[in-house]
C-alpha atoms as a PDB file:
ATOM      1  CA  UNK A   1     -20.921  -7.029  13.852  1.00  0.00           C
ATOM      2  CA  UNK A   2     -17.592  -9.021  13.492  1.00  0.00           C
ATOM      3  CA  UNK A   3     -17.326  -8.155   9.901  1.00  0.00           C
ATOM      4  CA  UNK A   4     -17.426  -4.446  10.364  1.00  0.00           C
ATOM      5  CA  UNK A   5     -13.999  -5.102  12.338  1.00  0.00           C
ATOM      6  CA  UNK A   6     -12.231  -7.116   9.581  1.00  0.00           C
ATOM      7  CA  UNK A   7     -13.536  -4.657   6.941  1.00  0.00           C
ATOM      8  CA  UNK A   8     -10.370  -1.695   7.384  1.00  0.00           C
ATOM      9  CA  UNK A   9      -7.835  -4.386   7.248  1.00  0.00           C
ATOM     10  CA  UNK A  10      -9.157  -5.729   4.257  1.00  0.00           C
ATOM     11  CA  UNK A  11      -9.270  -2.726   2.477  1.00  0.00           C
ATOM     12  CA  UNK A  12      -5.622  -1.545   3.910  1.00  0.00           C
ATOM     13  CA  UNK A  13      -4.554  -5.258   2.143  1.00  0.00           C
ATOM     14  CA  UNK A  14      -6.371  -4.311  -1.036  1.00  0.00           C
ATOM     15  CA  UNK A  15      -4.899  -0.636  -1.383  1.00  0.00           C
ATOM     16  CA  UNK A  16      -1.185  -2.591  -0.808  1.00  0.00           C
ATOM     17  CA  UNK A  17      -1.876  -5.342  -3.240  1.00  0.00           C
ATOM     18  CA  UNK A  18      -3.347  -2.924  -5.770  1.00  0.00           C
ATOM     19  CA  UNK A  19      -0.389  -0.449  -5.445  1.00  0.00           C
ATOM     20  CA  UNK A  20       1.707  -3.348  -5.473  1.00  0.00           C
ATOM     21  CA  UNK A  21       0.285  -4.588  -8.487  1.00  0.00           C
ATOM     22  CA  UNK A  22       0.650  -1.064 -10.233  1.00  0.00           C
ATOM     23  CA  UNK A  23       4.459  -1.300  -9.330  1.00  0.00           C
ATOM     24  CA  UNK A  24       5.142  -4.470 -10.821  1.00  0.00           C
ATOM     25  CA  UNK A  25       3.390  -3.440 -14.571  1.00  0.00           C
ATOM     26  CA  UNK A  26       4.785  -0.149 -14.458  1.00  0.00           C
ATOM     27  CA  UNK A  27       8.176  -1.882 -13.600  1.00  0.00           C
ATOM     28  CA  UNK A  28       7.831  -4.816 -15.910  1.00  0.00           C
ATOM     29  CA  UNK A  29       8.318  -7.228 -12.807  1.00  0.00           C
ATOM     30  CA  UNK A  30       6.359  -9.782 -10.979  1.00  0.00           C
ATOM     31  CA  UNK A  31       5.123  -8.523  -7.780  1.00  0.00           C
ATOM     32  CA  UNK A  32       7.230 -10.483  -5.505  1.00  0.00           C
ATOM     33  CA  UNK A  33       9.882  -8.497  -6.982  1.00  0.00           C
ATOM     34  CA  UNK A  34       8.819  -4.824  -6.374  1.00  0.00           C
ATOM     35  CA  UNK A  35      10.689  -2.781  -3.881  1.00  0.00           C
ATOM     36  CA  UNK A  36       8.836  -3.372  -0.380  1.00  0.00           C
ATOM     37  CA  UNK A  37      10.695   0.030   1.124  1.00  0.00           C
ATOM     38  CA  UNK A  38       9.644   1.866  -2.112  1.00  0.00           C
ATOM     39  CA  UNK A  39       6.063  -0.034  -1.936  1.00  0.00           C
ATOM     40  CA  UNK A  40       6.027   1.186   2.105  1.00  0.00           C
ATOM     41  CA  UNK A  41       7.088   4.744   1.280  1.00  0.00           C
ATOM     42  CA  UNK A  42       4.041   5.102  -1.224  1.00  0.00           C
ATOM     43  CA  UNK A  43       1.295   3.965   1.020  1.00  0.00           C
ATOM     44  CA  UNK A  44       2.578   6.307   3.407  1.00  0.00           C
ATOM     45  CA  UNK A  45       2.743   8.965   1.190  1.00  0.00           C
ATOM     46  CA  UNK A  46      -1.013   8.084   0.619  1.00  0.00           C
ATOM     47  CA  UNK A  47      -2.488   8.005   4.309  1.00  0.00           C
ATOM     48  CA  UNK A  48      -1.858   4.363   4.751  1.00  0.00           C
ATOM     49  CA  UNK A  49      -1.299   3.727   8.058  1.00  0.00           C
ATOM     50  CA  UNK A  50       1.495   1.249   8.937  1.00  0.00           C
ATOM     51  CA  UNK A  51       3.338  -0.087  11.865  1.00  0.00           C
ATOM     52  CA  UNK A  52       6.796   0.770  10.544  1.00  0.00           C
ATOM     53  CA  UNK A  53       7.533   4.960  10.684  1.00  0.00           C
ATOM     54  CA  UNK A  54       8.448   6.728   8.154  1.00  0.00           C
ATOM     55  CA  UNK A  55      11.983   7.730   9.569  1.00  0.00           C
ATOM     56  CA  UNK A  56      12.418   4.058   9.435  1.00  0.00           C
ATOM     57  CA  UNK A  57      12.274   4.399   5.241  1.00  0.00           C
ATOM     58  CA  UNK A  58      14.423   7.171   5.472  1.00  0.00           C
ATOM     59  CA  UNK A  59      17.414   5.497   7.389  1.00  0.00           C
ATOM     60  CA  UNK A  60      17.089   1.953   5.551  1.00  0.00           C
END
């Protein structure tokens, strides 16, 4: 059973790397050089569900 609970993390680390991933081609960048706030702001935009809130992006 303790695999079910590591098994929405690991696919909320996925969907981030993946997105990340698209960022960085699309950009022409490596990925530790993508925009984390812009990065953020997309996942959220998508249903991702992250500790920061979305007024945070907006004020940073």
């Amino acid at each position: 059973m303790s695999a079910i609970r590591v098994m929405a993390p690991c696919m909320a680390m996925g969907e981030a790397a993946g997105r990340a991933a698209k960022m960085a081609v699309k950009e022409g960048i490596q990925p530790a050089d993508i925009n984390v706030k812009a990065l953020q702001k997309e996942l959220l935009e998508k249903g991702a569900h992250l500790r920061i809130q979305k007024e945070t992006l907006a004020t940073n």
